[in-house]
PDB file of N, CA and C in Angstrom:
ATOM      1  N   UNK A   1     -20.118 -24.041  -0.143  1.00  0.00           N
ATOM      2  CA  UNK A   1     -18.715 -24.157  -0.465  1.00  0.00           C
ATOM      3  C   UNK A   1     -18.043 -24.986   0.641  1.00  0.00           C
ATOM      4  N   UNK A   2     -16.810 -25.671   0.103  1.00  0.00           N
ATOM      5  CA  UNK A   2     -16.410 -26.735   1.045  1.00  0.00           C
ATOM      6  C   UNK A   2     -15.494 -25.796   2.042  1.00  0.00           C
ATOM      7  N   UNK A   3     -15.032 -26.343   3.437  1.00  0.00           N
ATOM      8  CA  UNK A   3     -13.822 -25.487   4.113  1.00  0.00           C
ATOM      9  C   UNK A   3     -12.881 -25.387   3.464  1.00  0.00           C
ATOM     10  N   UNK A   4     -12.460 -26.766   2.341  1.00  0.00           N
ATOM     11  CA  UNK A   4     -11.132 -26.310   1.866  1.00  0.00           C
ATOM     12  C   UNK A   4     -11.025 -25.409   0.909  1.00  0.00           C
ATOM     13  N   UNK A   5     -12.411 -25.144  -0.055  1.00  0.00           N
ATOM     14  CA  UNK A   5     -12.150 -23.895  -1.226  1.00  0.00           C
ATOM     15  C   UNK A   5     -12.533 -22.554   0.094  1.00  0.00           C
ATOM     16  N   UNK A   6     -13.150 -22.283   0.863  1.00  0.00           N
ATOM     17  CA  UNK A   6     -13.304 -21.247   1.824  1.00  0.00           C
ATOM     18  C   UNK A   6     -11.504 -21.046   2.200  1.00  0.00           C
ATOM     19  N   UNK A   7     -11.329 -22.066   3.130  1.00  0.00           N
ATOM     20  CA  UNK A   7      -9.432 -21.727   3.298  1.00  0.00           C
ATOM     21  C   UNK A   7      -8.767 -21.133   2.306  1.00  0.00           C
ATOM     22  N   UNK A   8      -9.090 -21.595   0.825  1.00  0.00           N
ATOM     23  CA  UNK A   8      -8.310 -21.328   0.050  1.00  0.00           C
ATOM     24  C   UNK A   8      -8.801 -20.392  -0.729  1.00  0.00           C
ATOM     25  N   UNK A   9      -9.889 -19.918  -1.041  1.00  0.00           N
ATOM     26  CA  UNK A   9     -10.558 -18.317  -0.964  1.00  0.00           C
ATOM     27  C   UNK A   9      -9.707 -16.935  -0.186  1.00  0.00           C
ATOM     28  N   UNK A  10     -10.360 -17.556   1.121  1.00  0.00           N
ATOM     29  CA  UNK A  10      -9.301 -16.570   2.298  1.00  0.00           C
ATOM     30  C   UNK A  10      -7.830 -16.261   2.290  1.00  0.00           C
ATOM     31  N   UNK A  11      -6.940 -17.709   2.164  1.00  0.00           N
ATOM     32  CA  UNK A  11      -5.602 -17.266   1.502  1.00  0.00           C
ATOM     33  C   UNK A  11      -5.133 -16.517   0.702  1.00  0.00           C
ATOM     34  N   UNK A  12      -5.786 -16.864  -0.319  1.00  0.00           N
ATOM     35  CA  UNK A  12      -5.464 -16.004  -1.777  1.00  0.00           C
ATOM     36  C   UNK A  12      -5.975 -14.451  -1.301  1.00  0.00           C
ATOM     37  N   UNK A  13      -7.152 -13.797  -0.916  1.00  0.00           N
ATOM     38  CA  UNK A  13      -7.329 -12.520  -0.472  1.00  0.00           C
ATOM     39  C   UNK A  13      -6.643 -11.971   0.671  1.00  0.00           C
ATOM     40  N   UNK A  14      -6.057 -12.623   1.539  1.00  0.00           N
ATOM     41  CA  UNK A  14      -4.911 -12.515   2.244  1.00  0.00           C
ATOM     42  C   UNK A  14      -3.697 -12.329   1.360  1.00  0.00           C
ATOM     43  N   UNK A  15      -3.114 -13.163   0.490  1.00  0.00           N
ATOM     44  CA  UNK A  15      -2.148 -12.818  -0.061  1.00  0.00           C
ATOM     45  C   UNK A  15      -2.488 -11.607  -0.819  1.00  0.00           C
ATOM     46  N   UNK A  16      -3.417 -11.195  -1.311  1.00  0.00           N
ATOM     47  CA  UNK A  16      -3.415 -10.205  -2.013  1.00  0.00           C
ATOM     48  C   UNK A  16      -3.709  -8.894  -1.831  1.00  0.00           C
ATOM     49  N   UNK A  17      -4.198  -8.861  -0.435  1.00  0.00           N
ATOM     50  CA  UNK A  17      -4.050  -8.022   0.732  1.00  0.00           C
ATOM     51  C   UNK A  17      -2.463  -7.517   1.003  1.00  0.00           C
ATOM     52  N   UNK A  18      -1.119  -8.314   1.287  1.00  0.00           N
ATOM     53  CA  UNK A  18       0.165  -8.625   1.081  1.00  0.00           C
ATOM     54  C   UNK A  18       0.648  -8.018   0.218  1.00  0.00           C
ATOM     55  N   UNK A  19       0.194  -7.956  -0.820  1.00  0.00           N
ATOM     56  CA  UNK A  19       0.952  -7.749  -2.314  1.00  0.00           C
ATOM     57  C   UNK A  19       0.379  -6.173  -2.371  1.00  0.00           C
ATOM     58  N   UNK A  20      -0.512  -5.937  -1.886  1.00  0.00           N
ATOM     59  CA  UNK A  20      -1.011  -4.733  -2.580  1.00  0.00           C
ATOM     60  C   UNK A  20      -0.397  -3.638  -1.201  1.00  0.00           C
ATOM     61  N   UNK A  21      -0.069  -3.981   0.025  1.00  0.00           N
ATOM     62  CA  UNK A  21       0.197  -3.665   0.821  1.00  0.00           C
ATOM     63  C   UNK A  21       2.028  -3.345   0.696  1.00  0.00           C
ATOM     64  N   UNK A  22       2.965  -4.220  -0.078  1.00  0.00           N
ATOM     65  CA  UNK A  22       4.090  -4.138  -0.933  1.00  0.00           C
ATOM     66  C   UNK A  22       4.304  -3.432  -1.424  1.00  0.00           C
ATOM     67  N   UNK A  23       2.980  -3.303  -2.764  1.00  0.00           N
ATOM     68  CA  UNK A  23       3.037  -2.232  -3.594  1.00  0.00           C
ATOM     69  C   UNK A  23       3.415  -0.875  -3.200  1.00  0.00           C
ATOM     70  N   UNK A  24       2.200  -0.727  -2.128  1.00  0.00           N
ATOM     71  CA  UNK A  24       2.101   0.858  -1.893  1.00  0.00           C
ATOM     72  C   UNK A  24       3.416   1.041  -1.578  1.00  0.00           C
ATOM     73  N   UNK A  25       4.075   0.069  -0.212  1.00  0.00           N
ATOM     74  CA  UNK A  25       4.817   0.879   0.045  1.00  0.00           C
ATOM     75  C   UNK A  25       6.409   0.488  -0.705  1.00  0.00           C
ATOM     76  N   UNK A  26       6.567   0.268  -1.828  1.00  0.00           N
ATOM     77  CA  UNK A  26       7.457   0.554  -3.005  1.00  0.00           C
ATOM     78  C   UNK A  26       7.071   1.510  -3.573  1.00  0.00           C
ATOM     79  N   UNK A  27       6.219   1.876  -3.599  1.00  0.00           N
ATOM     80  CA  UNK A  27       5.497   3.464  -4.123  1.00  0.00           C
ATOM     81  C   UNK A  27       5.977   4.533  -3.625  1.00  0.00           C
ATOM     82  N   UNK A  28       5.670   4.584  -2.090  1.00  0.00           N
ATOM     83  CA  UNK A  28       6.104   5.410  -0.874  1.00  0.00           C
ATOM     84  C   UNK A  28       7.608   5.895  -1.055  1.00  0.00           C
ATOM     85  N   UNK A  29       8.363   4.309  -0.959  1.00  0.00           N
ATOM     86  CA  UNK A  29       9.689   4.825  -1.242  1.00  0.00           C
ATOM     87  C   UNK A  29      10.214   5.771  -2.375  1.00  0.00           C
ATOM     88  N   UNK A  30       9.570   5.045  -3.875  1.00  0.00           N
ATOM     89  CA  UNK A  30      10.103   5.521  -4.685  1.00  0.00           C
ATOM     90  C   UNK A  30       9.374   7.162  -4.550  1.00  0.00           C
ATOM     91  N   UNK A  31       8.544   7.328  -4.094  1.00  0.00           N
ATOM     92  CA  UNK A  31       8.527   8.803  -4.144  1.00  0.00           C
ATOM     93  C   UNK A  31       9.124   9.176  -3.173  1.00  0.00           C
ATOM     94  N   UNK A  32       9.635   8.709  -2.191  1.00  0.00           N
ATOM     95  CA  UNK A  32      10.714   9.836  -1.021  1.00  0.00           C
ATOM     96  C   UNK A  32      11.945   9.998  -1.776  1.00  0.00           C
ATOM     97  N   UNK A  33      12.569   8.878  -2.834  1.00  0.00           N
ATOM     98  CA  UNK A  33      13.809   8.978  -3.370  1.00  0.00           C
ATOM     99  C   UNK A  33      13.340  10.437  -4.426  1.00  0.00           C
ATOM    100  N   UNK A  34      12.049  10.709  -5.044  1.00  0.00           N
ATOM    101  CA  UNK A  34      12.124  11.687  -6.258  1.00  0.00           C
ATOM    102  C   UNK A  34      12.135  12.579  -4.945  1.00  0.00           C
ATOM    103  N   UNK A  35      11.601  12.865  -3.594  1.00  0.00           N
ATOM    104  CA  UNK A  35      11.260  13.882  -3.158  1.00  0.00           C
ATOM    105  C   UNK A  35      12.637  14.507  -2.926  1.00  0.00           C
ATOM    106  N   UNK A  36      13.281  13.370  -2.788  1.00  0.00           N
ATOM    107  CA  UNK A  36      15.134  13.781  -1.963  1.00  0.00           C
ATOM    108  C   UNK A  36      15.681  14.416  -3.395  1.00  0.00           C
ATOM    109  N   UNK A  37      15.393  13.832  -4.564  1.00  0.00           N
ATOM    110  CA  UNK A  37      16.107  14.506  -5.765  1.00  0.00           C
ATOM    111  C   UNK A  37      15.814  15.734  -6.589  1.00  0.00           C
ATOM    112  N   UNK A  38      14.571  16.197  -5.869  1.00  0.00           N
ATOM    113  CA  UNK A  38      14.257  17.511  -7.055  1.00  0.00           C
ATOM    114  C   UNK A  38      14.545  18.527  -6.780  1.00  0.00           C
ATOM    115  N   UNK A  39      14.928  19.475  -7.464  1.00  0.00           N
ATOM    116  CA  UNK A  39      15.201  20.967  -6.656  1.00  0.00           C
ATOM    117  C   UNK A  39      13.895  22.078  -6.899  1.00  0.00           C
ATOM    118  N   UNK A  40      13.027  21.345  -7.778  1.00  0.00           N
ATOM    119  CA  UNK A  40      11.749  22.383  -8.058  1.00  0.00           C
ATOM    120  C   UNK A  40      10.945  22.728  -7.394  1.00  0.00           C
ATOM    121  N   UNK A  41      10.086  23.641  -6.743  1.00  0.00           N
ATOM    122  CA  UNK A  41       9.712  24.257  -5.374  1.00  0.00           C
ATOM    123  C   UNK A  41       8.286  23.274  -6.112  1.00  0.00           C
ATOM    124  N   UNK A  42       7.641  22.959  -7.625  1.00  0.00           N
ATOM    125  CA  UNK A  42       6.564  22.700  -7.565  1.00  0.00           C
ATOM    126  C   UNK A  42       6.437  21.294  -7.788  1.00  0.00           C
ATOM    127  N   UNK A  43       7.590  20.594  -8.234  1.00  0.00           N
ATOM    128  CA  UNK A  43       7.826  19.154  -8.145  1.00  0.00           C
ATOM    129  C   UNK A  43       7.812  18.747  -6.295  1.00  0.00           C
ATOM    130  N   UNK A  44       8.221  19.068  -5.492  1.00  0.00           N
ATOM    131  CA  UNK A  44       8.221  19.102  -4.159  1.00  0.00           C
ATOM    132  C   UNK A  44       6.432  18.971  -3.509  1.00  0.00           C
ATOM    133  N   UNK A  45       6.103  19.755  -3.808  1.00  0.00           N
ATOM    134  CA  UNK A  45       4.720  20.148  -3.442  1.00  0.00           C
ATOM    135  C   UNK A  45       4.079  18.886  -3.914  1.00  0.00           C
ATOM    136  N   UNK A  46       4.256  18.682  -5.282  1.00  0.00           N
ATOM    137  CA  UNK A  46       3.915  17.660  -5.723  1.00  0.00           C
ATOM    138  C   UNK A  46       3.692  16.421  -5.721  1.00  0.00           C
ATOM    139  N   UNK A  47       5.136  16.191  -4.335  1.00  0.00           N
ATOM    140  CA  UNK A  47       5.842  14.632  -3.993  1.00  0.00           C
ATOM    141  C   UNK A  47       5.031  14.468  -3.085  1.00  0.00           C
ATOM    142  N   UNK A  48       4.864  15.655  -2.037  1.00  0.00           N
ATOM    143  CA  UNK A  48       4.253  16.450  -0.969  1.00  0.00           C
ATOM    144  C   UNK A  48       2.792  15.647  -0.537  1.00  0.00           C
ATOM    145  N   UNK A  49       2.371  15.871  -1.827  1.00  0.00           N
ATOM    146  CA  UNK A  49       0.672  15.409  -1.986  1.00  0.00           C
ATOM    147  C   UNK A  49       0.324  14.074  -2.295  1.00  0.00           C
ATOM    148  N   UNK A  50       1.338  13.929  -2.869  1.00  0.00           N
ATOM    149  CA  UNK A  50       2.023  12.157  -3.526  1.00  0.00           C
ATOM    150  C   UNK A  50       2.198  11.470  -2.004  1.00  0.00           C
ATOM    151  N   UNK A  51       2.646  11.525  -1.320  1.00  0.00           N
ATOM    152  CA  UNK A  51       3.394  11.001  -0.227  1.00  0.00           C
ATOM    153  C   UNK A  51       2.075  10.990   0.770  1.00  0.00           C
ATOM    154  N   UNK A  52       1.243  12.288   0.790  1.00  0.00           N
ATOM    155  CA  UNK A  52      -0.070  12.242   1.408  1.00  0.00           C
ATOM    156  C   UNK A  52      -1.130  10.819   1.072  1.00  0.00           C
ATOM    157  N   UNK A  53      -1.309  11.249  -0.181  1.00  0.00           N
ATOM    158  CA  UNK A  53      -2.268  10.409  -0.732  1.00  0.00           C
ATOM    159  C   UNK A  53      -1.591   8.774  -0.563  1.00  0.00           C
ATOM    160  N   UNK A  54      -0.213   8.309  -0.934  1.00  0.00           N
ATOM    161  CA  UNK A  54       0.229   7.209  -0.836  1.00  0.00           C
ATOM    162  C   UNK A  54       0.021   6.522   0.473  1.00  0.00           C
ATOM    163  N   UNK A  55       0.308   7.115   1.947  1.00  0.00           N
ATOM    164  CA  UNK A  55       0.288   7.074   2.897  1.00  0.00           C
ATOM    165  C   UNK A  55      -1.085   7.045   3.488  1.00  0.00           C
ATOM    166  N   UNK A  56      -2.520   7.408   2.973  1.00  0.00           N
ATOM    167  CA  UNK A  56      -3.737   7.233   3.429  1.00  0.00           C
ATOM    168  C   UNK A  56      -3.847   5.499   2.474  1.00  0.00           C
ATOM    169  N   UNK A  57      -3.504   5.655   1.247  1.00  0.00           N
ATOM    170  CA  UNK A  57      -3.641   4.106   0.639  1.00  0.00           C
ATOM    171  C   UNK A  57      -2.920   2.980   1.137  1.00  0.00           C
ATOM    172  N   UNK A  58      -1.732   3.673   2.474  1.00  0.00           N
ATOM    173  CA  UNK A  58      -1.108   2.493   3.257  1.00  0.00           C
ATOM    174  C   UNK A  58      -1.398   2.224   4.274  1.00  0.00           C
ATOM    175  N   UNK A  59      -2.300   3.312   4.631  1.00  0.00           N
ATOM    176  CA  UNK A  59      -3.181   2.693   6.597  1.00  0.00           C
ATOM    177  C   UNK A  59      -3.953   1.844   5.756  1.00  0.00           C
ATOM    178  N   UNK A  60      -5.150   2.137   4.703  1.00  0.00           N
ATOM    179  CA  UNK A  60      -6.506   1.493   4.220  1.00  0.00           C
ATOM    180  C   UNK A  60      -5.602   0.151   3.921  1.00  0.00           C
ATOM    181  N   UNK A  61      -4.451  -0.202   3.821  1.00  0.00           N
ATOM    182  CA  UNK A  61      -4.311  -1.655   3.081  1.00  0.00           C
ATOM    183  C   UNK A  61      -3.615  -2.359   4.587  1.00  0.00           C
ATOM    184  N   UNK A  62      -3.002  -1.211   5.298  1.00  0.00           N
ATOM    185  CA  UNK A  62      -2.982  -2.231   6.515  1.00  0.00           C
ATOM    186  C   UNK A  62      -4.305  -2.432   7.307  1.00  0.00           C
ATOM    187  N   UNK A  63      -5.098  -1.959   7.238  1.00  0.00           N
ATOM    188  CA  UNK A  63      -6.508  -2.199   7.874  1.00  0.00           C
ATOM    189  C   UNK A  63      -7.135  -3.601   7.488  1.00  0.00           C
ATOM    190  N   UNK A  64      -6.635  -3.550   6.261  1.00  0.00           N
ATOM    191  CA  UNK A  64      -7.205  -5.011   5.219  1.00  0.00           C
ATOM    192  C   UNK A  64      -6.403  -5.666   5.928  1.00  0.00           C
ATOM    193  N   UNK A  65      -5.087  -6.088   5.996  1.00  0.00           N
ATOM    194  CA  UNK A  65      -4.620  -6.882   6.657  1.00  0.00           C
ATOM    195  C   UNK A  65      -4.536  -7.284   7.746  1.00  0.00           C
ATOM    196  N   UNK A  66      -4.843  -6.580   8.226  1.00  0.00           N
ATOM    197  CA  UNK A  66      -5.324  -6.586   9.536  1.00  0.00           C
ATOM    198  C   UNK A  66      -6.786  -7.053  10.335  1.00  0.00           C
ATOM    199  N   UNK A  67      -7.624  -7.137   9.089  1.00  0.00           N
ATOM    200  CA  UNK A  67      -8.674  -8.113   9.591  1.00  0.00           C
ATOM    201  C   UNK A  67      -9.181  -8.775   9.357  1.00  0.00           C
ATOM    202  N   UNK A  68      -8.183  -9.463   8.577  1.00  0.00           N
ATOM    203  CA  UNK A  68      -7.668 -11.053   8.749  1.00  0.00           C
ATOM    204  C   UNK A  68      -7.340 -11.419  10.342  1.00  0.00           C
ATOM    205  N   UNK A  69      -7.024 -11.005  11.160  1.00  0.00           N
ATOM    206  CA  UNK A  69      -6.352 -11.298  12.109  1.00  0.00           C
ATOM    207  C   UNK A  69      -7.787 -10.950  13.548  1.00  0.00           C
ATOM    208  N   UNK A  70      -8.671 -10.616  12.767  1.00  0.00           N
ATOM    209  CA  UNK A  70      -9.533 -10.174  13.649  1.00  0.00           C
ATOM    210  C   UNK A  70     -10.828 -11.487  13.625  1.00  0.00           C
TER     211      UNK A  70
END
C-alpha cells in the first residue's frame, strides 16, 4: 500500500476513533440529564449502571485515541 492510502487509512480510523468518542459522551450526558429527572428509586439505579457502563466505554475510546498519539 502506498503512504498516501496508509495516511489516509489512519485518518479516517482516527476520525472515527473521534466520532465514537462524541458519541459516548452525548450518551453520558443524556443519561445524567434522565438521572437528574427521575424520581423512581429503580429508574435511578438504573441510570446508576447506565452511567457505569457508559463511562468504562469512555476510558476504552479514549485509549483508542490516544494511540494514535503513541
Amino acid at each position: 500500500m502506498s503512504k498516501r492510502k496508509e495516511k489516509r487509512a489512519l485518518k479516517a480510523e482516527y476520525e472515527k476513533a473521534l466520532a465514537e468518542l462524541a458519541d459516548v459522551r452525548s450518551l453520558i450526558d443524556a443519561t445524567y440529564c434522565r438521572f437528574n429527572a427521575v424520581n423512581d428509586s429503580a429508574m435511578l439505579e438504573a441510570c446508576i449502571y447506565e452511567l457505569s457502563a457508559l463511562q468504562s466505554k469512555y476510558n476504552c475510546a479514549v485509549r483508542a485515541v490516544k494511540s494514535f498519539y503513541q
